[in-house]
N, C-alpha and C. Protein backbone atom coordinates (compact mmCIF):
# COMPACT_ATOMS: atom_id res chain seq x y z
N UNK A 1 74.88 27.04 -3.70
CA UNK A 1 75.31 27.61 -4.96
C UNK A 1 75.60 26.51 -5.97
N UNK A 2 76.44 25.25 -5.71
CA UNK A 2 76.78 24.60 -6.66
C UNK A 2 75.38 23.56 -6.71
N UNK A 3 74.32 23.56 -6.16
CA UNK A 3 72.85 22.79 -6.17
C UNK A 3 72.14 23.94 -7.16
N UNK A 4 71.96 25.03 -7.60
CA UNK A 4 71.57 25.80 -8.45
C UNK A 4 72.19 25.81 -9.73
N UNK A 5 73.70 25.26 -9.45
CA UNK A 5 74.47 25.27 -11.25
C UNK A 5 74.43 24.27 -11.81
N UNK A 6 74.00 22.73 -10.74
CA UNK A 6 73.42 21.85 -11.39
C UNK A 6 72.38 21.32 -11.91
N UNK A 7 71.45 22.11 -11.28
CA UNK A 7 70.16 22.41 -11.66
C UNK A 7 70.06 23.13 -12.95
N UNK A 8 70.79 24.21 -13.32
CA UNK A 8 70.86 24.85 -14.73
C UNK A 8 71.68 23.82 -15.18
N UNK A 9 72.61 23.36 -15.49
CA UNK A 9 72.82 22.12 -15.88
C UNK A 9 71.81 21.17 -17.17
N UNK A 10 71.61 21.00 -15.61
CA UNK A 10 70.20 19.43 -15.82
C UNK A 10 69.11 20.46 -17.24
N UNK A 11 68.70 21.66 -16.12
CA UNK A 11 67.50 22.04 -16.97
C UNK A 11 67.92 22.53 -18.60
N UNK A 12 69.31 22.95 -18.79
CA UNK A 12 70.16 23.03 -19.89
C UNK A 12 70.08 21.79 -20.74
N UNK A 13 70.13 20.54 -20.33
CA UNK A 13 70.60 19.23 -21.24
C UNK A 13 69.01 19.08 -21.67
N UNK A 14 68.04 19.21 -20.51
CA UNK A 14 66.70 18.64 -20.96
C UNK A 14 66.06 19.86 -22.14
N UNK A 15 66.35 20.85 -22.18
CA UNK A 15 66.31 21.80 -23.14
C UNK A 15 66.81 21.49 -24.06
N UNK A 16 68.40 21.15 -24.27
CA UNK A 16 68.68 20.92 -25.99
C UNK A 16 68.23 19.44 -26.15
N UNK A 17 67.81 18.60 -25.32
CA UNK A 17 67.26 17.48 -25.77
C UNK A 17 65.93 17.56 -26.20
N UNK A 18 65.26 18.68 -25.87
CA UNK A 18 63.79 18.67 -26.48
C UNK A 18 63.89 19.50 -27.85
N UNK A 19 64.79 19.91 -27.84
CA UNK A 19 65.03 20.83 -29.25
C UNK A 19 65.24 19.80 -30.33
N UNK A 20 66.12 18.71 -30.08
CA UNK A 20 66.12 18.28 -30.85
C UNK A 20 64.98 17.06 -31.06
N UNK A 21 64.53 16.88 -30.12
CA UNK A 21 63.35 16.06 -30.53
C UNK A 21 62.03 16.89 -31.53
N UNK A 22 62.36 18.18 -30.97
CA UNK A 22 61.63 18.48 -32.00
C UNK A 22 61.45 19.26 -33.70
N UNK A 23 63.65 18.80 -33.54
CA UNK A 23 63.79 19.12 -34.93
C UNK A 23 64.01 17.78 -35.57
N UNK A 24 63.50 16.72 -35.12
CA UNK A 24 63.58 15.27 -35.25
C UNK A 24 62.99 14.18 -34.66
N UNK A 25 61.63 14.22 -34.85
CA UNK A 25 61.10 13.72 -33.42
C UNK A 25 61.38 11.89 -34.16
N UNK A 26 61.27 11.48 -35.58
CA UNK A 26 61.49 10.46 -35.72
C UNK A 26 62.72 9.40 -35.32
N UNK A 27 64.03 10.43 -35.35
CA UNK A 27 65.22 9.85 -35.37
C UNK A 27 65.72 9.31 -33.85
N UNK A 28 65.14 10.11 -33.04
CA UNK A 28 64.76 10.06 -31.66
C UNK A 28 64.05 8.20 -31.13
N UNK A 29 63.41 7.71 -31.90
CA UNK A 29 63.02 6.84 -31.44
C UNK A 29 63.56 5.55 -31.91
N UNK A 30 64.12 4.89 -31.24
CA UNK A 30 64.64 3.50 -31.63
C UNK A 30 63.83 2.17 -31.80
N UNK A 31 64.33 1.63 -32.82
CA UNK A 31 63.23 0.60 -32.99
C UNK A 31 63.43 -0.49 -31.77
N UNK A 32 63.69 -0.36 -30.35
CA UNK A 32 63.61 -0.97 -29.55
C UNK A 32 62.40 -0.19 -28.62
N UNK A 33 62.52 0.97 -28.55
CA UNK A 33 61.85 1.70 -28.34
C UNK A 33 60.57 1.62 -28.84
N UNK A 34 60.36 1.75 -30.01
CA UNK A 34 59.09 1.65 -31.22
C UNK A 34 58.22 0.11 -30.39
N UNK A 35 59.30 -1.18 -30.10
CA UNK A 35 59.03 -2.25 -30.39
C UNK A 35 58.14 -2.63 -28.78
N UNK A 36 58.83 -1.91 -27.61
CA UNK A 36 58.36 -1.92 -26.43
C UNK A 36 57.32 -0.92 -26.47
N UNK A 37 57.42 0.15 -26.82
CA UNK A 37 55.88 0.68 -27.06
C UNK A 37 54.61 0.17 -27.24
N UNK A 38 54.91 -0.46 -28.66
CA UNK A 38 53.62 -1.31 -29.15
C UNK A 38 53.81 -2.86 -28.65
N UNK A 39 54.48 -3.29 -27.53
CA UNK A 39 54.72 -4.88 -27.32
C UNK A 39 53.54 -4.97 -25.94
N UNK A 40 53.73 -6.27 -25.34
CA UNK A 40 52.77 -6.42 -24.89
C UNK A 40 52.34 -5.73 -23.28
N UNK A 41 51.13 -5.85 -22.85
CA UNK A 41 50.96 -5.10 -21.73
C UNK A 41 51.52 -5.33 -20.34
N UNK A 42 52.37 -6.32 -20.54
CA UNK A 42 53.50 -7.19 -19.09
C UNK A 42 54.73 -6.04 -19.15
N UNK A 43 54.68 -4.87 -19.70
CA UNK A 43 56.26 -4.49 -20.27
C UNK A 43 56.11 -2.75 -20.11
N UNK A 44 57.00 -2.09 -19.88
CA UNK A 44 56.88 -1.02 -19.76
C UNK A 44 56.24 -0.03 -18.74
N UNK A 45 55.96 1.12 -19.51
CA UNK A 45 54.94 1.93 -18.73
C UNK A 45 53.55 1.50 -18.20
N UNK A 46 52.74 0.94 -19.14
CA UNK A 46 51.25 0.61 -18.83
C UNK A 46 51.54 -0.71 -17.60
N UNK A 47 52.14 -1.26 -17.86
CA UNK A 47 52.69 -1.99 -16.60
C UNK A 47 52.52 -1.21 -15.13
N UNK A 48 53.29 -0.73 -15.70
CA UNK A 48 53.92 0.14 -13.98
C UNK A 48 52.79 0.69 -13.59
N UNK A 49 51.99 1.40 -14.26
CA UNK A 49 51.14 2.53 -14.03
C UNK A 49 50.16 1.32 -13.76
N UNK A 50 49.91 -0.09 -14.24
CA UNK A 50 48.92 -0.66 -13.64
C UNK A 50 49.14 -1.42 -12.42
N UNK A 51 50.38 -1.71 -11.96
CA UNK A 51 50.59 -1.84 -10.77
C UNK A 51 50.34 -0.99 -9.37
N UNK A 52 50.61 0.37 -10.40
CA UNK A 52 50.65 1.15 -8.49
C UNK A 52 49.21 1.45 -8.22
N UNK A 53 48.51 1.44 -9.68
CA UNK A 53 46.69 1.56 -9.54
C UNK A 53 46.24 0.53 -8.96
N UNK A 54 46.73 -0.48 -9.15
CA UNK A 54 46.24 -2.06 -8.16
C UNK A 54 46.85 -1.82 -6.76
N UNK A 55 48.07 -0.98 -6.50
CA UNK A 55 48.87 -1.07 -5.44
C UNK A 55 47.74 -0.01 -4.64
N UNK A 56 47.42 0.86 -4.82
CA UNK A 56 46.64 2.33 -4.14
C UNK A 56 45.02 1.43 -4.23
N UNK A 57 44.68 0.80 -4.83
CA UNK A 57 43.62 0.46 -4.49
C UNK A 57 43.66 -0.28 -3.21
N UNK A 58 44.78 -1.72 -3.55
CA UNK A 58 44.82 -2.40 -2.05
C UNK A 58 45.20 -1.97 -1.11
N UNK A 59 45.68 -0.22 -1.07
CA UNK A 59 45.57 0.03 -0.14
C UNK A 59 44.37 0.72 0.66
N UNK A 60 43.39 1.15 0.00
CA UNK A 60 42.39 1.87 0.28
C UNK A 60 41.36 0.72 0.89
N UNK A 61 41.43 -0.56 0.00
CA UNK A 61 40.61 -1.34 0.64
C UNK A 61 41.22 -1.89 2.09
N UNK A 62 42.24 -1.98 2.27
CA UNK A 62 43.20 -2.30 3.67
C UNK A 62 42.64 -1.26 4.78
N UNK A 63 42.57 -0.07 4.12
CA UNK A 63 42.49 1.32 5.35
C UNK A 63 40.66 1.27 5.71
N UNK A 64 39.66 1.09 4.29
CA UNK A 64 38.77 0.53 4.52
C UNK A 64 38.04 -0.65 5.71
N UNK A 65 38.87 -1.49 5.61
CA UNK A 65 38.78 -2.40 6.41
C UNK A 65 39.00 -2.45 7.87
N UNK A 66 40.51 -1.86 8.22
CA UNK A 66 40.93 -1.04 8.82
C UNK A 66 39.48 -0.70 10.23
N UNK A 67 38.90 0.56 9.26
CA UNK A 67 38.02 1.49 9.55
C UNK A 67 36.73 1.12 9.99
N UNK A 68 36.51 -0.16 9.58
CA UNK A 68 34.77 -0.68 9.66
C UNK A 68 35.09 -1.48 10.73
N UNK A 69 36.20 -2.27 10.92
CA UNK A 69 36.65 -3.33 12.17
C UNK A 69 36.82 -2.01 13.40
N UNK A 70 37.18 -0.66 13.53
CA UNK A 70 37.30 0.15 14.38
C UNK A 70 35.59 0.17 14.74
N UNK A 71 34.82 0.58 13.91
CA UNK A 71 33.45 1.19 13.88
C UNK A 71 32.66 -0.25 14.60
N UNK A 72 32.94 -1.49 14.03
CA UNK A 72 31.80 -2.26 14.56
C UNK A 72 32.46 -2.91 15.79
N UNK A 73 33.52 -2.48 16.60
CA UNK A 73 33.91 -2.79 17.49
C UNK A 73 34.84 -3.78 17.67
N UNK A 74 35.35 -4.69 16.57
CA UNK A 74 36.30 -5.70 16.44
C UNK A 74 37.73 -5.77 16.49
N UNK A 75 37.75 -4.20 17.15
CA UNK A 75 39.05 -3.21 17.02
C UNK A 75 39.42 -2.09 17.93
N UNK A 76 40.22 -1.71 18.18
CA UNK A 76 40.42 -0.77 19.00
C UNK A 76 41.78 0.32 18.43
N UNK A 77 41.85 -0.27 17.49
CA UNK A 77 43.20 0.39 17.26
C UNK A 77 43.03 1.39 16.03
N UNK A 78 42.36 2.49 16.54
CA UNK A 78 42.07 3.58 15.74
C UNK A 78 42.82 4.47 15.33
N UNK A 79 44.04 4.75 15.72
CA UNK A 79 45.17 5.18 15.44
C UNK A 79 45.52 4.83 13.89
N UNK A 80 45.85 3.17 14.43
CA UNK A 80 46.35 2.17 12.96
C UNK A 80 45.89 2.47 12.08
N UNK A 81 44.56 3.04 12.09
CA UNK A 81 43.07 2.84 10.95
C UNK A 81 42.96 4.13 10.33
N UNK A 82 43.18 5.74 11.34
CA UNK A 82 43.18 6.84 10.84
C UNK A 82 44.37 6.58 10.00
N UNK A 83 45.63 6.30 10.54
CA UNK A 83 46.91 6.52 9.72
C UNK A 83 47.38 5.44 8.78
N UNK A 84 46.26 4.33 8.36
CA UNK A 84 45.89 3.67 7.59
C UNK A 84 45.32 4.39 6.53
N UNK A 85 44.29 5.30 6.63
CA UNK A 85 43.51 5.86 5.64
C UNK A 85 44.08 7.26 5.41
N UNK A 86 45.12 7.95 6.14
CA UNK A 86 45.73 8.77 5.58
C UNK A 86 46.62 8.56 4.85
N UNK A 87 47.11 6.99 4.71
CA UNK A 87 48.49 6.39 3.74
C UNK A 87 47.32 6.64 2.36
N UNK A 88 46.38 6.21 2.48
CA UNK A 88 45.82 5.54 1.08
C UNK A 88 45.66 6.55 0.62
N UNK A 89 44.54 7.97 1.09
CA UNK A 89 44.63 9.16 1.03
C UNK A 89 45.59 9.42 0.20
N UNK A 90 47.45 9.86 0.77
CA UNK A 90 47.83 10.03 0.41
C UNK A 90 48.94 9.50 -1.32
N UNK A 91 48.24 8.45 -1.43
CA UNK A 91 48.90 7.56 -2.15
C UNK A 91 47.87 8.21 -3.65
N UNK A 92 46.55 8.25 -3.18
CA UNK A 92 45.48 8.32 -4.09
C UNK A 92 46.36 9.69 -4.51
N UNK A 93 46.27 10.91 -3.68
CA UNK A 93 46.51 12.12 -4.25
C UNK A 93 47.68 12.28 -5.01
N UNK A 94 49.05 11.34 -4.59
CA UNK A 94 49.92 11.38 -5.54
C UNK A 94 49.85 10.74 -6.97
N UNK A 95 48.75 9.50 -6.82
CA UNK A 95 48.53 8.72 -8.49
C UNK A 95 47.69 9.86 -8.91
N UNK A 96 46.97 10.54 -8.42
CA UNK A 96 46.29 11.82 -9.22
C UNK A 96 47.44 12.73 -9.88
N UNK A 97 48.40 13.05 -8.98
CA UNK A 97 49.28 14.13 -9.75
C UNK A 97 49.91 13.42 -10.99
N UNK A 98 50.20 12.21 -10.40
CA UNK A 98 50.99 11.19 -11.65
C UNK A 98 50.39 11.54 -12.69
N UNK A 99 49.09 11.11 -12.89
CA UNK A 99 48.29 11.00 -13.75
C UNK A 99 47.88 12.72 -14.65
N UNK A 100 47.94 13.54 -13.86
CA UNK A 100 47.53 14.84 -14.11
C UNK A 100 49.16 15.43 -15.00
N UNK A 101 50.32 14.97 -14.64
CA UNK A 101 51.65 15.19 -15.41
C UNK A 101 51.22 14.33 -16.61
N UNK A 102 51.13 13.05 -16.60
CA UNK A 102 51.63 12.89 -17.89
C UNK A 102 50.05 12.60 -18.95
N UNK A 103 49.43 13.11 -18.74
CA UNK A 103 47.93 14.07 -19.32
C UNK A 103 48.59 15.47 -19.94
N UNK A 104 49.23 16.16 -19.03
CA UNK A 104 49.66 17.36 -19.82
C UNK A 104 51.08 17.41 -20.36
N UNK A 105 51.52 15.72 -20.05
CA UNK A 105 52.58 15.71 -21.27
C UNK A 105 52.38 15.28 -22.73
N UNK A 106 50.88 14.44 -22.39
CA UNK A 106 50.52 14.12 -23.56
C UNK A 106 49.93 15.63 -24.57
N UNK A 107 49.59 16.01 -23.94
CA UNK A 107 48.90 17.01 -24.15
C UNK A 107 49.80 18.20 -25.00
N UNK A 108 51.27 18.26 -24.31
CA UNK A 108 52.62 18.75 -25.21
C UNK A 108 52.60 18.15 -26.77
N UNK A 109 53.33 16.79 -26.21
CA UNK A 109 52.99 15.58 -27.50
C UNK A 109 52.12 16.47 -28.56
N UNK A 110 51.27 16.31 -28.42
CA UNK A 110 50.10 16.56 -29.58
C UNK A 110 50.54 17.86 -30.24
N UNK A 111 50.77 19.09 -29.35
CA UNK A 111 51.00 20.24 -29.72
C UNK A 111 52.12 20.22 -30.50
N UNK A 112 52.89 19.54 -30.59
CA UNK A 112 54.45 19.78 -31.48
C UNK A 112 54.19 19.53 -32.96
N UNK A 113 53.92 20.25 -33.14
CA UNK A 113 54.66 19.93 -35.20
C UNK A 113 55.60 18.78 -35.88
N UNK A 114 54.00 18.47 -36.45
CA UNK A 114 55.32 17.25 -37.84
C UNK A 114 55.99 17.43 -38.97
């Protein structure tokens, strides 16, 4: 019960906070904000998001590898290698959802009125 009233809560604050972003979407943004936006690509979001894309790749090539050392015999440990390639698997399908949220947040973005 009290995990449901904080939940209305939460979903309460993020509600009047979008209200007012969108009876103000300028005042909302700080020129620190503004400044890390447009600053360079070592900083922020595009950062992050290019890390875990480098991170999910090295892992796919790891589970890859993994997989071909099982196949040409240099290996035996096929276990390691399936549940190697189900990490990457699963890593891939979550940078997909990542990616698929904030696509249709951009996608909000656009829709709001200036």
């Amino acid at each position: 019960m009290d995990m449901s009233v904080a939940l209305q809560r939460e979903l309460t604050d993020i509600q009047s906070n979008l209200t007012s972003i969108r009876s103000n979407p300028m005042d909302t943004l700080s020129a620190s904000d503004a400044s890390q936006a447009a600053g360079p690509a070592g900083s922020g979001f595009l950062a992050e998001m290019q890390g875990v894309v480098r991170a999910v790749d090295a892992q796919e090539q790891t589970a890859a590898q993994k997989v071909e050392s099982v196949e040409s015999g240099r290996s035996d440990d096929l276990v390691g290698a399936m549940l190697s390639s189900q990490e990457a698997s699963l890593s891939f399908s979550m940078l997909m959802q990542v990616r698929n949220k904030v696509m249709g947040g951009l996608d909000e973005l656009m829709k709001l009125p200036l």
